[in-house]
Protein backbone atom coordinates (compact mmCIF):
# COMPACT_ATOMS: atom_id res chain seq x y z
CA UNK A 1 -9.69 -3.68 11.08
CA UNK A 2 -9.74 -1.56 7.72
CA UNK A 3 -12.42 -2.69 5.22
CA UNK A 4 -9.46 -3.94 3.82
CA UNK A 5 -6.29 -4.34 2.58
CA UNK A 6 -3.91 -3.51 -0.26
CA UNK A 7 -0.88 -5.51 -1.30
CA UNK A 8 3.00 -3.92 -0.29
CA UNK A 9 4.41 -3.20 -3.47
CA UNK A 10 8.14 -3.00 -2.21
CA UNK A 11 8.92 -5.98 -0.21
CA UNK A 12 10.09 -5.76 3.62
CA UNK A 13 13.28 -7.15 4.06
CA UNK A 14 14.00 -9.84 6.32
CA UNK A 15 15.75 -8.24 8.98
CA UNK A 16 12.22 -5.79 9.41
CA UNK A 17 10.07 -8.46 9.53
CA UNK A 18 12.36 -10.30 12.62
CA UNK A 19 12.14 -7.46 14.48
CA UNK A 20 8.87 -6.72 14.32
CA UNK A 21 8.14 -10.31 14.69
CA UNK A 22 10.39 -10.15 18.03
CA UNK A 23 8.51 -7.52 18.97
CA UNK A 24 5.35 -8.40 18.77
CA UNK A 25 5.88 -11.72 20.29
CA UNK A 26 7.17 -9.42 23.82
CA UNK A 27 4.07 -7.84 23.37
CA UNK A 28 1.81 -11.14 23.45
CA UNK A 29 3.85 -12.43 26.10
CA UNK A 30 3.61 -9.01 28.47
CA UNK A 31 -0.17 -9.14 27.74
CA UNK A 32 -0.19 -13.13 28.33
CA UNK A 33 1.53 -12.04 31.77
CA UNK A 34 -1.12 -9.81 32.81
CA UNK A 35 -3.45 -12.28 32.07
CA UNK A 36 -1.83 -14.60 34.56
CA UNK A 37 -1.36 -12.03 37.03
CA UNK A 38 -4.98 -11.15 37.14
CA UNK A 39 -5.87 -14.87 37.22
CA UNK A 40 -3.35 -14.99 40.33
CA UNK A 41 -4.95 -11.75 42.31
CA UNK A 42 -1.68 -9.59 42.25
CA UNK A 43 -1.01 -6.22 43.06
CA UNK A 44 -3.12 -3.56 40.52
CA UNK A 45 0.18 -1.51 40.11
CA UNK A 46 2.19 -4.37 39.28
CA UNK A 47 -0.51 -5.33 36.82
CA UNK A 48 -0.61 -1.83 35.13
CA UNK A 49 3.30 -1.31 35.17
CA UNK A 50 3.11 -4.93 32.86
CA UNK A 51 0.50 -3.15 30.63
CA UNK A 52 2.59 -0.09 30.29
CA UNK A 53 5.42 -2.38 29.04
CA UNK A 54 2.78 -3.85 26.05
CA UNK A 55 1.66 -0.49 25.22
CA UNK A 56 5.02 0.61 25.03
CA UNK A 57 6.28 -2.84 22.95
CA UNK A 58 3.10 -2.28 20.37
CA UNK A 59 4.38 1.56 19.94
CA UNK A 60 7.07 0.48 19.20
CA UNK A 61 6.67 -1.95 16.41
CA UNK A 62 4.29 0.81 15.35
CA UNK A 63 6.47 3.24 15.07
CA UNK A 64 8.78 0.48 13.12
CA UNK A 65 6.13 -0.04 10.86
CA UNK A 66 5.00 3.71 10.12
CA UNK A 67 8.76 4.37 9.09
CA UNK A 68 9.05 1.58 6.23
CA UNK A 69 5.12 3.06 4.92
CA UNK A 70 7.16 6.76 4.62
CA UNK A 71 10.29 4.98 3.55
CA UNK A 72 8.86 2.76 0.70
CA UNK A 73 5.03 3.02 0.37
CA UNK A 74 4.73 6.81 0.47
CA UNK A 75 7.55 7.75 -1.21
CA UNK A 76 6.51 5.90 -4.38
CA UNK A 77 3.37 6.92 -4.28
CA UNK A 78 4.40 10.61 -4.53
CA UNK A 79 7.09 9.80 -7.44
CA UNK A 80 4.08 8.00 -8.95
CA UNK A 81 2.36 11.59 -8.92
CA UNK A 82 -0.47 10.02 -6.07
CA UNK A 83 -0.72 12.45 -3.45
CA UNK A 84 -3.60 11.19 -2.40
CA UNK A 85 -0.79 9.30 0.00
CA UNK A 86 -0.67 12.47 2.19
CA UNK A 87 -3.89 12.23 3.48
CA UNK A 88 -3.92 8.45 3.73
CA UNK A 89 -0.69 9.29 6.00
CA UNK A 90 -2.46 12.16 8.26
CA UNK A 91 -5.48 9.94 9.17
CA UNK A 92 -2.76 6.91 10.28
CA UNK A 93 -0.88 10.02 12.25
CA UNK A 94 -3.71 10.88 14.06
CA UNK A 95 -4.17 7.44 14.80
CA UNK A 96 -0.78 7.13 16.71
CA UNK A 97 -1.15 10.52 18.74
């Protein structure tokens, strides 16, 4: 986890924070399925393709989430005249290839 955390100053709307709610909550129950299929012995394909499915749920909301930070957070920064932003923005990039 960062050393910590700033405050959003443009609020997410409603509908955002659903789907990424929605999302998420796939996610924990994919990962909660795994879980259970390890418990239960089965197949280590069928156990990966499951994983894959997570993976592919948290990109997702990731992805979700990196386009409101460009859409709202980084764009007022650089109005603001902070392009300190950019950089910020490459190292969470990098993060997500």
């Amino acid at each position: 986890m960062p050393d910590c955390c700033h405050t959003k100053h443009t609020p997410r709307s409603e509908e955002l924070k659903k789907n990424v709610t929605r999302r998420i909550n796939r996610a924990i129950g994919q990962l909660n399925g795994v879980k259970t299929m390890l418990d239960d012995e089965r197949y280590c394909g069928d156990v990966l393709t499951q994983l894959a499915a997570a993976e592919s749920a948290i990109r997702s909301v990731s992805r979700l989430v990196l386009q409101e930070h460009l859409q709202t957070c980084v764009v007022e920064r650089v109005r603001e005249g902070d392009t300190e932003v950019i950089g910020e923005l490459m190292t969470l990039l990098k993060q997500f290839s």
